[in-house]
PDB file of N, CA and C in Angstrom:
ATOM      1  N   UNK A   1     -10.074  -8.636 -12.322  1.00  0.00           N
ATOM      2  CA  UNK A   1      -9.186  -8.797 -11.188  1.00  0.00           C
ATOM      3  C   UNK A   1      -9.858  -8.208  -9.954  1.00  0.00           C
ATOM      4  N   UNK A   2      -9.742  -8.734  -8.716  1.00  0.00           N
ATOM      5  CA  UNK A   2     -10.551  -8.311  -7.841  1.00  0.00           C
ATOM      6  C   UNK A   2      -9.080  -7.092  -6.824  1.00  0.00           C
ATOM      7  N   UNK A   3      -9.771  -6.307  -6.561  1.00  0.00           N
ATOM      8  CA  UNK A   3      -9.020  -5.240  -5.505  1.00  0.00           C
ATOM      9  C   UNK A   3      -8.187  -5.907  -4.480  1.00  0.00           C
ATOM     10  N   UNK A   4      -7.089  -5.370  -4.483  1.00  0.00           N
ATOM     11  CA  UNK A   4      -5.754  -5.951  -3.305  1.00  0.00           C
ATOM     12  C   UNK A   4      -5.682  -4.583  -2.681  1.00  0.00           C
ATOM     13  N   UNK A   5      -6.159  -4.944  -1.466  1.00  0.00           N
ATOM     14  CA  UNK A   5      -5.806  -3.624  -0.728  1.00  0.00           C
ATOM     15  C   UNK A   5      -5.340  -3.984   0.496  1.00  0.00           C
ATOM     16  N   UNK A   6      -4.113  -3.332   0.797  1.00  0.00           N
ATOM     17  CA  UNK A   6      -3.154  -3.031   1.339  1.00  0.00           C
ATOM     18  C   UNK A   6      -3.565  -2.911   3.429  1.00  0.00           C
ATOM     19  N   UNK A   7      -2.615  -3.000   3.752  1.00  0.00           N
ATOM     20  CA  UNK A   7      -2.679  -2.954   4.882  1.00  0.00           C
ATOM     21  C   UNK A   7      -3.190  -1.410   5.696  1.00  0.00           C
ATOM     22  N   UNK A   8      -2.678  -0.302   5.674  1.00  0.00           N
ATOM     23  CA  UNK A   8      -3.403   0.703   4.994  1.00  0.00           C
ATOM     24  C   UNK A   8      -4.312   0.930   4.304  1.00  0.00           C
ATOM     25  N   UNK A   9      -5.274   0.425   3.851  1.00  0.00           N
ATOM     26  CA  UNK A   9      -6.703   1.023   2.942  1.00  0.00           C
ATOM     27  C   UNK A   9      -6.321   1.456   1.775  1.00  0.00           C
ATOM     28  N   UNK A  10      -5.045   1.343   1.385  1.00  0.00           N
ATOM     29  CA  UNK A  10      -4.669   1.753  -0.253  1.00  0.00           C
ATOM     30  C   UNK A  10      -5.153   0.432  -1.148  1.00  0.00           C
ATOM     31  N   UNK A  11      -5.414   0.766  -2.203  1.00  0.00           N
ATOM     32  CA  UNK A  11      -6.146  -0.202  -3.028  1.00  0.00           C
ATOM     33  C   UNK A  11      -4.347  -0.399  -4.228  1.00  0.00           C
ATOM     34  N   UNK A  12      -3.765  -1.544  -3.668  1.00  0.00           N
ATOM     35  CA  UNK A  12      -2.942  -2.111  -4.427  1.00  0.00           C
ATOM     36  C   UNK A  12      -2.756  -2.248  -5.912  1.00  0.00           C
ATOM     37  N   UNK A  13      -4.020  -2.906  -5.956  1.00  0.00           N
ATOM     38  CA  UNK A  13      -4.398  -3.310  -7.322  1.00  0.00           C
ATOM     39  C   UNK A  13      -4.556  -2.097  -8.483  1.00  0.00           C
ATOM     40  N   UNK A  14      -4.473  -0.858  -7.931  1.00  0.00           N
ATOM     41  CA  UNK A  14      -5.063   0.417  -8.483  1.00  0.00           C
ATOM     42  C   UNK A  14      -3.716   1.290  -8.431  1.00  0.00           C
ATOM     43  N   UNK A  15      -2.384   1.079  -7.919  1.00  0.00           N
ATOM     44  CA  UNK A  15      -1.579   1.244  -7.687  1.00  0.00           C
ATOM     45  C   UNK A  15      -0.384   1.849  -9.214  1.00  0.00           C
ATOM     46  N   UNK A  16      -0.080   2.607  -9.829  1.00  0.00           N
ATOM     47  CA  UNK A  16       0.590   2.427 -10.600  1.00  0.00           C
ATOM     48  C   UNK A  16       2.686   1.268 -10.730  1.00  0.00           C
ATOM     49  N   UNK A  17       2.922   1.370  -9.555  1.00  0.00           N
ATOM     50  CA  UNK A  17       3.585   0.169  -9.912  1.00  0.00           C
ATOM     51  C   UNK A  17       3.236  -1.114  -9.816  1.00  0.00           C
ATOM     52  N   UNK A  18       1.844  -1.451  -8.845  1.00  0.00           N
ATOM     53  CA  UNK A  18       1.518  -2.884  -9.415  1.00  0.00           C
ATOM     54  C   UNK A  18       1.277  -2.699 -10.369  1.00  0.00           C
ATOM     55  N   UNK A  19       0.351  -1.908 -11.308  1.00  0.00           N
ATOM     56  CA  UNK A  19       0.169  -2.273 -12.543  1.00  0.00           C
ATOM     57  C   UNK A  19       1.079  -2.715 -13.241  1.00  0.00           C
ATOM     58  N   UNK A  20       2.520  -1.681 -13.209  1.00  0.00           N
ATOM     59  CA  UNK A  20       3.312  -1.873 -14.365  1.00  0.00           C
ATOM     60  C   UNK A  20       4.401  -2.925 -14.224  1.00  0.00           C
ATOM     61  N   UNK A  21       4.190  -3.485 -12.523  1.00  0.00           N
ATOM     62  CA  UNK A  21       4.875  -4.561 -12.414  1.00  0.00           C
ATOM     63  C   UNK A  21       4.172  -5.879 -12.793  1.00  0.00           C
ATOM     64  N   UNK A  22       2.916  -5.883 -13.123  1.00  0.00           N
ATOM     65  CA  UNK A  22       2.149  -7.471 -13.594  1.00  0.00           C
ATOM     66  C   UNK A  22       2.119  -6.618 -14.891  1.00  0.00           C
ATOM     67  N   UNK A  23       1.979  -6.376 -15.499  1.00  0.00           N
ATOM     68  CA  UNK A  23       2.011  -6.077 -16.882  1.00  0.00           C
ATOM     69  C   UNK A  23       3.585  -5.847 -17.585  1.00  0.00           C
ATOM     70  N   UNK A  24       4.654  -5.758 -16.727  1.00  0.00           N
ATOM     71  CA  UNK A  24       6.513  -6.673 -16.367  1.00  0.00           C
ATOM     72  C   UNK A  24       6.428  -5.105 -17.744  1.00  0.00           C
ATOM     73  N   UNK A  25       6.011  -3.864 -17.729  1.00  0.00           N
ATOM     74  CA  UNK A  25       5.985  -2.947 -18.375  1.00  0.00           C
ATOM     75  C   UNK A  25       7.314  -1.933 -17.684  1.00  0.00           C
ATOM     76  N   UNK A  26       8.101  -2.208 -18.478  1.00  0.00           N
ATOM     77  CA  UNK A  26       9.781  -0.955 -17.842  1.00  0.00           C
ATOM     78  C   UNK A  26       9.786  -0.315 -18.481  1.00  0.00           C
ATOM     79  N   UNK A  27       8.880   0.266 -19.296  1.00  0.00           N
ATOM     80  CA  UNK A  27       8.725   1.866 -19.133  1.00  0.00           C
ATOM     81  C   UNK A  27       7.707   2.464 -18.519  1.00  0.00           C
ATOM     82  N   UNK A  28       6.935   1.724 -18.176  1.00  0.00           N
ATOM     83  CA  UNK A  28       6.022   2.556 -16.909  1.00  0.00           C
ATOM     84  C   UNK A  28       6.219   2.322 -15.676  1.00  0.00           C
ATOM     85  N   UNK A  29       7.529   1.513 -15.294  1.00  0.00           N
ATOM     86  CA  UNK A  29       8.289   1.427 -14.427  1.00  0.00           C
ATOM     87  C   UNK A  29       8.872   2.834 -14.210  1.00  0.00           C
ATOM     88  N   UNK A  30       9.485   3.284 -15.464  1.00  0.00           N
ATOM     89  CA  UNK A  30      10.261   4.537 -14.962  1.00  0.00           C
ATOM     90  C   UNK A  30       9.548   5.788 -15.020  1.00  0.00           C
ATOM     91  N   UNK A  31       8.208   5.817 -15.600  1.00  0.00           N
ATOM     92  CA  UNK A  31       7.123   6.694 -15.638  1.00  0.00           C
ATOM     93  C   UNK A  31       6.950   6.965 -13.702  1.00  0.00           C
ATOM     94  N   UNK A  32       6.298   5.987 -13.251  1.00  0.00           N
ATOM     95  CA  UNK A  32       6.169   5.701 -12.009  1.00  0.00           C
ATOM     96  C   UNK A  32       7.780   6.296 -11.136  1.00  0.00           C
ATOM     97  N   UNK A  33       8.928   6.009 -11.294  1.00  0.00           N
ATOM     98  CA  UNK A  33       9.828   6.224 -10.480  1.00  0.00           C
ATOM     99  C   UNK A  33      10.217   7.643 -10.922  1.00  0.00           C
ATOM    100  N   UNK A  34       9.851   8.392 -12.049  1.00  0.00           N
ATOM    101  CA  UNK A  34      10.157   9.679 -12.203  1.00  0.00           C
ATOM    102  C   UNK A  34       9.317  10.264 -11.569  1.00  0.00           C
ATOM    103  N   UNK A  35       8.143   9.854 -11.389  1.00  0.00           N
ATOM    104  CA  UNK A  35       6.914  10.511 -11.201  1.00  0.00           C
ATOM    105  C   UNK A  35       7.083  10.436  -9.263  1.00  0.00           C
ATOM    106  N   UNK A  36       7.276   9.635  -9.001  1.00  0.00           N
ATOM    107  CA  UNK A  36       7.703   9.333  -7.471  1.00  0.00           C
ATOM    108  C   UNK A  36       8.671  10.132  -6.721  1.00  0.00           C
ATOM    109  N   UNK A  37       9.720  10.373  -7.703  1.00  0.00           N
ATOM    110  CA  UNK A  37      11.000  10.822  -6.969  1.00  0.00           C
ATOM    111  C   UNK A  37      10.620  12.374  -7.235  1.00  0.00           C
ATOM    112  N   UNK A  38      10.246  12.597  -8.108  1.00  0.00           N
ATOM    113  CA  UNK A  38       9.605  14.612  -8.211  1.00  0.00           C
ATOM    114  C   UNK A  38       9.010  14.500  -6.681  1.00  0.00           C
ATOM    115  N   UNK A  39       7.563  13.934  -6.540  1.00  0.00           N
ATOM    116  CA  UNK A  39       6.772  13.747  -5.756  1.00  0.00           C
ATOM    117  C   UNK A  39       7.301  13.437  -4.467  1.00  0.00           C
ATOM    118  N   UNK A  40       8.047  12.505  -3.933  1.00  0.00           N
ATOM    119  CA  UNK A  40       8.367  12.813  -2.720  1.00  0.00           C
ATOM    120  C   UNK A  40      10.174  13.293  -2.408  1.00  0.00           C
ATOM    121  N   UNK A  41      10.499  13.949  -3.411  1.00  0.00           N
ATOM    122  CA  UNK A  41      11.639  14.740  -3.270  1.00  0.00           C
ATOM    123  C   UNK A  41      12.998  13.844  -3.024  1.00  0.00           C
ATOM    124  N   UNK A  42      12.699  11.982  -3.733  1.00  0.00           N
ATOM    125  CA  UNK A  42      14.148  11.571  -3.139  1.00  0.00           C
ATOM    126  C   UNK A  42      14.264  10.865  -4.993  1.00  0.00           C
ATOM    127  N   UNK A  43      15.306   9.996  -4.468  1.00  0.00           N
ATOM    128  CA  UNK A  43      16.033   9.230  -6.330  1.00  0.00           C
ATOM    129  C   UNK A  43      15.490   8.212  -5.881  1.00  0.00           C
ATOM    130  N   UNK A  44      14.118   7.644  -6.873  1.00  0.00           N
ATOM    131  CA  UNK A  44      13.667   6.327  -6.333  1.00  0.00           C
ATOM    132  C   UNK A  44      14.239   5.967  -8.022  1.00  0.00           C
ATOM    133  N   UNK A  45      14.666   4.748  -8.609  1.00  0.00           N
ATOM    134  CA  UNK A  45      14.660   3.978  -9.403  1.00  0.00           C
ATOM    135  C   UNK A  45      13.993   2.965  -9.507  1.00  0.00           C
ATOM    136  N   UNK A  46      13.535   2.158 -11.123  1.00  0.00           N
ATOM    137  CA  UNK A  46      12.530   1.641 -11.209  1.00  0.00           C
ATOM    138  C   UNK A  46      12.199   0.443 -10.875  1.00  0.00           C
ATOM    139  N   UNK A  47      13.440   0.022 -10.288  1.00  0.00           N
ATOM    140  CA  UNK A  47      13.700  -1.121  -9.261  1.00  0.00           C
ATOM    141  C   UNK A  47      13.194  -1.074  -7.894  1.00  0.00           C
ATOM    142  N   UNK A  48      12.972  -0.005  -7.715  1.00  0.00           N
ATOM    143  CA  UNK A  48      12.229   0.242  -6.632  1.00  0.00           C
ATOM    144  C   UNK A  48      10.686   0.008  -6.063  1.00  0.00           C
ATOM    145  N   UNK A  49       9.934   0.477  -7.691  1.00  0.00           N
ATOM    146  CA  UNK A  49       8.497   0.422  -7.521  1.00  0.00           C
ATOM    147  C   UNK A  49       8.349  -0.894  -7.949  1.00  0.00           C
ATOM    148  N   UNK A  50       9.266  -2.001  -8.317  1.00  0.00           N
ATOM    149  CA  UNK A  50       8.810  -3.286  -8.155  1.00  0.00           C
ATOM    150  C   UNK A  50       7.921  -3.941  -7.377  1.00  0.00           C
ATOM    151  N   UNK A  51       6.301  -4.363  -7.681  1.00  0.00           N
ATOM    152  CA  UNK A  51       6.062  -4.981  -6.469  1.00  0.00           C
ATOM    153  C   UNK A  51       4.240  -5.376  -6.657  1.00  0.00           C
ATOM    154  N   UNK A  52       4.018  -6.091  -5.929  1.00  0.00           N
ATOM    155  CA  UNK A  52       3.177  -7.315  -6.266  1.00  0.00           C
ATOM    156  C   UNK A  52       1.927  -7.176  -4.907  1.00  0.00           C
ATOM    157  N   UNK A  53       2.216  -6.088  -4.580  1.00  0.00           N
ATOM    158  CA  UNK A  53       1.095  -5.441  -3.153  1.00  0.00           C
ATOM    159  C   UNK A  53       2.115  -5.928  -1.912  1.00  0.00           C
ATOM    160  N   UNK A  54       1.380  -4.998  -1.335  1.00  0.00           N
ATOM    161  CA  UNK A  54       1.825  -5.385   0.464  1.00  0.00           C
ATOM    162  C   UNK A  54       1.957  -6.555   1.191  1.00  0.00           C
ATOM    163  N   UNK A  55       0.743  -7.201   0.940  1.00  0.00           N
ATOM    164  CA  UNK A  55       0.912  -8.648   1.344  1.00  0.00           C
ATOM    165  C   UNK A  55       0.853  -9.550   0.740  1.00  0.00           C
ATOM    166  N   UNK A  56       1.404  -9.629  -0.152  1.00  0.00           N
ATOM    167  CA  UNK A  56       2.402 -10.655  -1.110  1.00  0.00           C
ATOM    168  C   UNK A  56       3.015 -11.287  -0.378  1.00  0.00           C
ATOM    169  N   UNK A  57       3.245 -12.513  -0.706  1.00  0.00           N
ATOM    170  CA  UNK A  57       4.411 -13.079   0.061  1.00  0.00           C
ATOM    171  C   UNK A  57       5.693 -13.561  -1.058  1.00  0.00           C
ATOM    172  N   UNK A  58       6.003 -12.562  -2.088  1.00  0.00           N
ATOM    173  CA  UNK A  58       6.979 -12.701  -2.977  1.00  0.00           C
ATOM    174  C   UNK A  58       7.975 -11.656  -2.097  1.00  0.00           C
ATOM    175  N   UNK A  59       8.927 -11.730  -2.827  1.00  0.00           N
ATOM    176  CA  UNK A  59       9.865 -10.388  -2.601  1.00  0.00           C
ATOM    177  C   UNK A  59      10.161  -9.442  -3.231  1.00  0.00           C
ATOM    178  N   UNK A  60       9.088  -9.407  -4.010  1.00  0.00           N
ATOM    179  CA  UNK A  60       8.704  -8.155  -5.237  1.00  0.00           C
ATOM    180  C   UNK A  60       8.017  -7.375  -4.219  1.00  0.00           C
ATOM    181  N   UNK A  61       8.444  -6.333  -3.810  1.00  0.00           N
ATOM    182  CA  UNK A  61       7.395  -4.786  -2.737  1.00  0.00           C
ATOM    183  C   UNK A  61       8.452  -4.164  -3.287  1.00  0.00           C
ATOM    184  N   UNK A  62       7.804  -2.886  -3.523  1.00  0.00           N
ATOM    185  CA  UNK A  62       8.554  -1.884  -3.536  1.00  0.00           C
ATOM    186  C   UNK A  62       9.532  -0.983  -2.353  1.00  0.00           C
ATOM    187  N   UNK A  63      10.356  -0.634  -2.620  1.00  0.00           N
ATOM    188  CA  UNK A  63      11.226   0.029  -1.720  1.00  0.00           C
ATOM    189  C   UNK A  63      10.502   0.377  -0.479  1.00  0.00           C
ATOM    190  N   UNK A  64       9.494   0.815  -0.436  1.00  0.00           N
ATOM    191  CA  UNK A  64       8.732   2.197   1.077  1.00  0.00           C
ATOM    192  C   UNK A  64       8.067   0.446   1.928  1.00  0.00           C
ATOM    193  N   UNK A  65       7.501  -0.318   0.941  1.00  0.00           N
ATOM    194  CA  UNK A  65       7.095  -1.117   1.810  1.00  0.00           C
ATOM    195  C   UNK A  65       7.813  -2.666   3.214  1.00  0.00           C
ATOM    196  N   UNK A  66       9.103  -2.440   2.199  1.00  0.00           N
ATOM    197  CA  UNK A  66       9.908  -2.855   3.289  1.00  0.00           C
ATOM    198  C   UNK A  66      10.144  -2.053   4.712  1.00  0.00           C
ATOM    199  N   UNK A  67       9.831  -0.621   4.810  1.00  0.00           N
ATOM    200  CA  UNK A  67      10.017   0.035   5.644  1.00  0.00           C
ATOM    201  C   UNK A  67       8.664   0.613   6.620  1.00  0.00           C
ATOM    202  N   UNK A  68       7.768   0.322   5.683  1.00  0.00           N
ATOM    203  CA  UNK A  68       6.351   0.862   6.566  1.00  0.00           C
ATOM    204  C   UNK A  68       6.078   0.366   7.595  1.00  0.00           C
ATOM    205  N   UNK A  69       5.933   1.304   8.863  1.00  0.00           N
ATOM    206  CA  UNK A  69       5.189   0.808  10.059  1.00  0.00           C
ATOM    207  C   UNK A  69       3.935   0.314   9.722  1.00  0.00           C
ATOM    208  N   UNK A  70       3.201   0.648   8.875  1.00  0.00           N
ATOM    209  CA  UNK A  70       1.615   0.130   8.970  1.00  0.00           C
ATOM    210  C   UNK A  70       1.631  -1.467   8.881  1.00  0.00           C
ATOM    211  N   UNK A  71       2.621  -1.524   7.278  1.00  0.00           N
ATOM    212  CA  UNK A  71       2.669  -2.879   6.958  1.00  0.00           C
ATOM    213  C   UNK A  71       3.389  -3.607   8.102  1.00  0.00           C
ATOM    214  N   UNK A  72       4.215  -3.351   8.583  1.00  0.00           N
ATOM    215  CA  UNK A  72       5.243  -3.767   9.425  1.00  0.00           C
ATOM    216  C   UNK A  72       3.992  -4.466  11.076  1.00  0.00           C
ATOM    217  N   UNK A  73       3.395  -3.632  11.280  1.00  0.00           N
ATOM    218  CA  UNK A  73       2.027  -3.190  12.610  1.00  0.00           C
ATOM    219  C   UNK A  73       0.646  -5.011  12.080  1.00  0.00           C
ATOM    220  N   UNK A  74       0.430  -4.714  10.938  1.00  0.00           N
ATOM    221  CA  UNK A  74      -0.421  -5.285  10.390  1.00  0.00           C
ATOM    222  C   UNK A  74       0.551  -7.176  10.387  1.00  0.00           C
ATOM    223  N   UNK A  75       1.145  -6.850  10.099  1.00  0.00           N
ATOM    224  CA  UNK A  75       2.161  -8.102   9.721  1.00  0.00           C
ATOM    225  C   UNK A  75       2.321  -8.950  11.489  1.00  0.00           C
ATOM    226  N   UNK A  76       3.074  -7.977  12.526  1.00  0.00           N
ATOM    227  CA  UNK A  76       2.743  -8.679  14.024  1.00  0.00           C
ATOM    228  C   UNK A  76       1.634  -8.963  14.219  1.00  0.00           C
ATOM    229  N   UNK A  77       1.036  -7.888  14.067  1.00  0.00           N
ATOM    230  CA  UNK A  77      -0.886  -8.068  14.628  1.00  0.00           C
ATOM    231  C   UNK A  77      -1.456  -9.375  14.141  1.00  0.00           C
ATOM    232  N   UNK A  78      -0.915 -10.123  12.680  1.00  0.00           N
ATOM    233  CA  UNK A  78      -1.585 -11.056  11.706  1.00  0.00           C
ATOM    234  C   UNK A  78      -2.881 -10.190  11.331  1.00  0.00           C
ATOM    235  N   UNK A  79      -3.030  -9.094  11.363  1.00  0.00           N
ATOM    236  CA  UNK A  79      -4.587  -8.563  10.722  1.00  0.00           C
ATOM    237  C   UNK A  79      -3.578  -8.167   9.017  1.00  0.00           C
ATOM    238  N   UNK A  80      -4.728  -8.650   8.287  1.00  0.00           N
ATOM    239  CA  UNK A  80      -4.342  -8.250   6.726  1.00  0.00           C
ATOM    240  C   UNK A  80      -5.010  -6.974   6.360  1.00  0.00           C
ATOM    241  N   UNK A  81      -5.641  -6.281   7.496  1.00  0.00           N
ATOM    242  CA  UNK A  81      -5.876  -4.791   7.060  1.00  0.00           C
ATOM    243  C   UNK A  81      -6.324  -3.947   8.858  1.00  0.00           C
ATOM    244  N   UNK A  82      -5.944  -2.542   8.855  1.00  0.00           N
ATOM    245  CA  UNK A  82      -5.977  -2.300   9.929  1.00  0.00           C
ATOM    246  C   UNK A  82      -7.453  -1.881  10.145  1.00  0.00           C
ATOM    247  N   UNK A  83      -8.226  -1.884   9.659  1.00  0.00           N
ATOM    248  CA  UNK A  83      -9.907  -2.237   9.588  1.00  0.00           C
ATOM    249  C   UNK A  83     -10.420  -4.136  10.376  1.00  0.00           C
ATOM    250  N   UNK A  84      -9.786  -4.657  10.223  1.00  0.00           N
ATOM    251  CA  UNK A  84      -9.752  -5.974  11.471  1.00  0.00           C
ATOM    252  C   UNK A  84      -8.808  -5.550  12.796  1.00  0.00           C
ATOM    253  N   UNK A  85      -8.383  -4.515  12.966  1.00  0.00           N
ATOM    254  CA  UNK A  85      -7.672  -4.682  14.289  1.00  0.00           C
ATOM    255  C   UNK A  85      -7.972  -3.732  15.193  1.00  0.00           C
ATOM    256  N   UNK A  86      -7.814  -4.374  16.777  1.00  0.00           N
ATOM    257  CA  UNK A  86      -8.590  -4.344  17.622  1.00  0.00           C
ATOM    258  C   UNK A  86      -8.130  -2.964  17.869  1.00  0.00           C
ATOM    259  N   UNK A  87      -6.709  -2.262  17.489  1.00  0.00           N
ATOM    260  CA  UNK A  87      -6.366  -0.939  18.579  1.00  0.00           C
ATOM    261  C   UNK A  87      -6.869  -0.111  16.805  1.00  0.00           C
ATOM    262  N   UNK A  88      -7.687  -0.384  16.107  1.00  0.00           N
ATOM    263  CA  UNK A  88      -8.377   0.533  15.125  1.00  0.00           C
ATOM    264  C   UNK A  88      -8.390   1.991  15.496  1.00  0.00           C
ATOM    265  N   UNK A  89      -7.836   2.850  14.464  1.00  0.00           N
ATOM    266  CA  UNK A  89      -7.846   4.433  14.864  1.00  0.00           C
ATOM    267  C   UNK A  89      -6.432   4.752  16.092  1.00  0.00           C
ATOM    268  N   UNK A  90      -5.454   3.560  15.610  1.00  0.00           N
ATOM    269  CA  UNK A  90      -4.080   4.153  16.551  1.00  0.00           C
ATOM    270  C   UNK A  90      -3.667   5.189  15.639  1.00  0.00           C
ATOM    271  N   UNK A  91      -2.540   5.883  16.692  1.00  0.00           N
ATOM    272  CA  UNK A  91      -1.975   6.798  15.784  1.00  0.00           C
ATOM    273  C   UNK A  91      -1.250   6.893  14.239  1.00  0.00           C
ATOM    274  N   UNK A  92      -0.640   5.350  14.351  1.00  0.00           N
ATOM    275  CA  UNK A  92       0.092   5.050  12.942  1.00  0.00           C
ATOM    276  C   UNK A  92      -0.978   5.480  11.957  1.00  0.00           C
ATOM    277  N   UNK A  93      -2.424   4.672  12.080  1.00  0.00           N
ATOM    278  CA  UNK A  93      -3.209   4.756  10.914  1.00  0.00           C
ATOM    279  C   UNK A  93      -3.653   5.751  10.663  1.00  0.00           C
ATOM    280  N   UNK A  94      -3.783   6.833  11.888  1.00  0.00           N
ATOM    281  CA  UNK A  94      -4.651   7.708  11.817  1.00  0.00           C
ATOM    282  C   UNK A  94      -3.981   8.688  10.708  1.00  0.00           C
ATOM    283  N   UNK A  95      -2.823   9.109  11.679  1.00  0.00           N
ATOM    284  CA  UNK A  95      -1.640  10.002  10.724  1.00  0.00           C
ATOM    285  C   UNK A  95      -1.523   9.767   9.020  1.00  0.00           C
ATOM    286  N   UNK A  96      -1.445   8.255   8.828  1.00  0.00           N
ATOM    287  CA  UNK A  96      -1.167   8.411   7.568  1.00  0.00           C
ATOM    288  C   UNK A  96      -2.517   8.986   6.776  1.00  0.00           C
ATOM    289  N   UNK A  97      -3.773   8.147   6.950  1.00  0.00           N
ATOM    290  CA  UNK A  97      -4.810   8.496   6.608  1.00  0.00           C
ATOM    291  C   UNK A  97      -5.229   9.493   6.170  1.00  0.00           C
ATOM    292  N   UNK A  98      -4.820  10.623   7.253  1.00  0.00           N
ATOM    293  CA  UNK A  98      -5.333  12.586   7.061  1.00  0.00           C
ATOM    294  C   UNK A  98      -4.545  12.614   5.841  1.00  0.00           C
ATOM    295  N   UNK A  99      -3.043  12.159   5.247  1.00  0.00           N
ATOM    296  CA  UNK A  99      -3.211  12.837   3.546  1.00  0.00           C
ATOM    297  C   UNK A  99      -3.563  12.008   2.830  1.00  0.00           C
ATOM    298  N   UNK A 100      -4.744  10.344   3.010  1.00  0.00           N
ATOM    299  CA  UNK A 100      -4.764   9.343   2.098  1.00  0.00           C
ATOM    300  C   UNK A 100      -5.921   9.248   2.524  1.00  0.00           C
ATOM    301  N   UNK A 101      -7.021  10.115   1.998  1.00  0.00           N
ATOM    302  CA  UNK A 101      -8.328   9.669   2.193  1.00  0.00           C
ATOM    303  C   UNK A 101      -9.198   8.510   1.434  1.00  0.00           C
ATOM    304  N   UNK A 102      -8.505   8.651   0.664  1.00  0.00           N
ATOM    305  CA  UNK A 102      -9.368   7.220  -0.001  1.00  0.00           C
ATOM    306  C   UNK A 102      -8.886   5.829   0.908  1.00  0.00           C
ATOM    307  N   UNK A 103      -7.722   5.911   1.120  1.00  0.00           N
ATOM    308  CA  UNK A 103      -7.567   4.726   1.728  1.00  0.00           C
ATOM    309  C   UNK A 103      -8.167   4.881   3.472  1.00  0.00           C
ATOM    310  N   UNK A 104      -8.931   5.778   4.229  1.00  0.00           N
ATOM    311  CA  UNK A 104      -9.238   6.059   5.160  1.00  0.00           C
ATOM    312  C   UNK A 104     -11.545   5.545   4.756  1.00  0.00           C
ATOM    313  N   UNK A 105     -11.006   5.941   3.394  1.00  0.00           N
ATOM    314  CA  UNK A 105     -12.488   5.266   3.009  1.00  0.00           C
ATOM    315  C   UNK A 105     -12.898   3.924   2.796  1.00  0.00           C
ATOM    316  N   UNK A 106     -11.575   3.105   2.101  1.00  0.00           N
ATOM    317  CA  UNK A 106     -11.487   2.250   2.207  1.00  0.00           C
ATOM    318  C   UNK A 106     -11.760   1.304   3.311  1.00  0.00           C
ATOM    319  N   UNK A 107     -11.174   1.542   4.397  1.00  0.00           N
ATOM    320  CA  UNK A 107     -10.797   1.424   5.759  1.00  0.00           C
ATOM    321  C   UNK A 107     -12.257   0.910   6.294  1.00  0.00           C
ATOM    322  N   UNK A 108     -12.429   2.261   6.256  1.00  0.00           N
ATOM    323  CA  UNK A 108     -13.906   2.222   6.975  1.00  0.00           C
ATOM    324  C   UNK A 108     -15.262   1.397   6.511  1.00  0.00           C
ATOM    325  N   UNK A 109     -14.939   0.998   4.749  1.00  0.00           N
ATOM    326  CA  UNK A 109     -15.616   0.554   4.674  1.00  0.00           C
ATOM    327  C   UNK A 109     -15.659  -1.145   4.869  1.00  0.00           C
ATOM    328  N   UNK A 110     -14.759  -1.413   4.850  1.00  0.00           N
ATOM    329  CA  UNK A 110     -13.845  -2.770   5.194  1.00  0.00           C
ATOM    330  C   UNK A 110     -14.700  -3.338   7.012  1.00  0.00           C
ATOM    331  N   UNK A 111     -14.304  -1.890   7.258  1.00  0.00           N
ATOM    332  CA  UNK A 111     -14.434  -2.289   9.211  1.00  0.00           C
ATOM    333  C   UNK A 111     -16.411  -2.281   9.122  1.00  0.00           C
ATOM    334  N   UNK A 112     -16.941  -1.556   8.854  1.00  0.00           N
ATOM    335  CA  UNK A 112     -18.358  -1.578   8.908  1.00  0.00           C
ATOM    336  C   UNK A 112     -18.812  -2.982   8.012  1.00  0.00           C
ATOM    337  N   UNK A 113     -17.740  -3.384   7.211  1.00  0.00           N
ATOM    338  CA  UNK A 113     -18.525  -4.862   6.407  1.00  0.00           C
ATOM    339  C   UNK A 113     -18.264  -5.979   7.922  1.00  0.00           C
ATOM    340  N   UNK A 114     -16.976  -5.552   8.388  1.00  0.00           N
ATOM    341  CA  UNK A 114     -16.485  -6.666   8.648  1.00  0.00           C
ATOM    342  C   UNK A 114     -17.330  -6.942  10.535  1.00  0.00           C
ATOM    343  N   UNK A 115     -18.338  -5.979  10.635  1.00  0.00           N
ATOM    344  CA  UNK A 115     -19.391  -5.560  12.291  1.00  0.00           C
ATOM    345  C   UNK A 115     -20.548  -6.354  11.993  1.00  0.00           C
ATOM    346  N   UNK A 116     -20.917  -6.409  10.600  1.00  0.00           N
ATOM    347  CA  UNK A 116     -21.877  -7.095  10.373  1.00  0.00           C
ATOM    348  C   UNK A 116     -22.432  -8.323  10.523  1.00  0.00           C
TER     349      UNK A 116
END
């Protein structure tokens, strides 16, 4: 399977609810939503981490991605990653980035393929 990465520099495909949503696995559905709701301190259920990446065009996303500015930013812009877009290093991306370094690696490496 080749890498789905996200509008943000998160690698989708590497994601524990895509996994356990293409593998239609409900108990690592709720592995994932226990593991989520400790982690960011709210009641996510496993209906939640449903979801098929960011830019899917199903209506399988998980709960946060209906709400993300990045995805939300990326989606007006038409750029399918913020490594193609022109205001690169705005604040949205920047912020999230400083606690998601891999996806800030990602990023970068995306934007240096894409100069070439």
């Amino acid at each position: 399977m080749d890498n789905i990465i996200g509008v943000c520099g998160i690698t989708c495909s590497k994601c524990p609810a895509y996994l356990a949503t293409q593998a239609n696995d409900r108990a690592a559905l709720e592995r994932v939503a226990a593991e989520w709701s400790k982690m960011f301190h709210a009641s996510i259920a496993p209906e939640d981490c449903i979801c098929d990446g960011c830019l899917s065009t199903t209506e399988r996303l998980s709960g946060y991605c209906h709400e993300c500015r990045i995805r939300a930013c990326g989606i007006e812009r038409g750029v399918v990653s913020c490594a193609y877009c022109d205001d690169y290093g705005c604040e949205k991306m920047v912020s999230f980035v400083a606690n998601v370094p891999e996806a800030k690696m990602t990023l970068e490496v995306l934007r240096q393929a894409s100069t070439k």
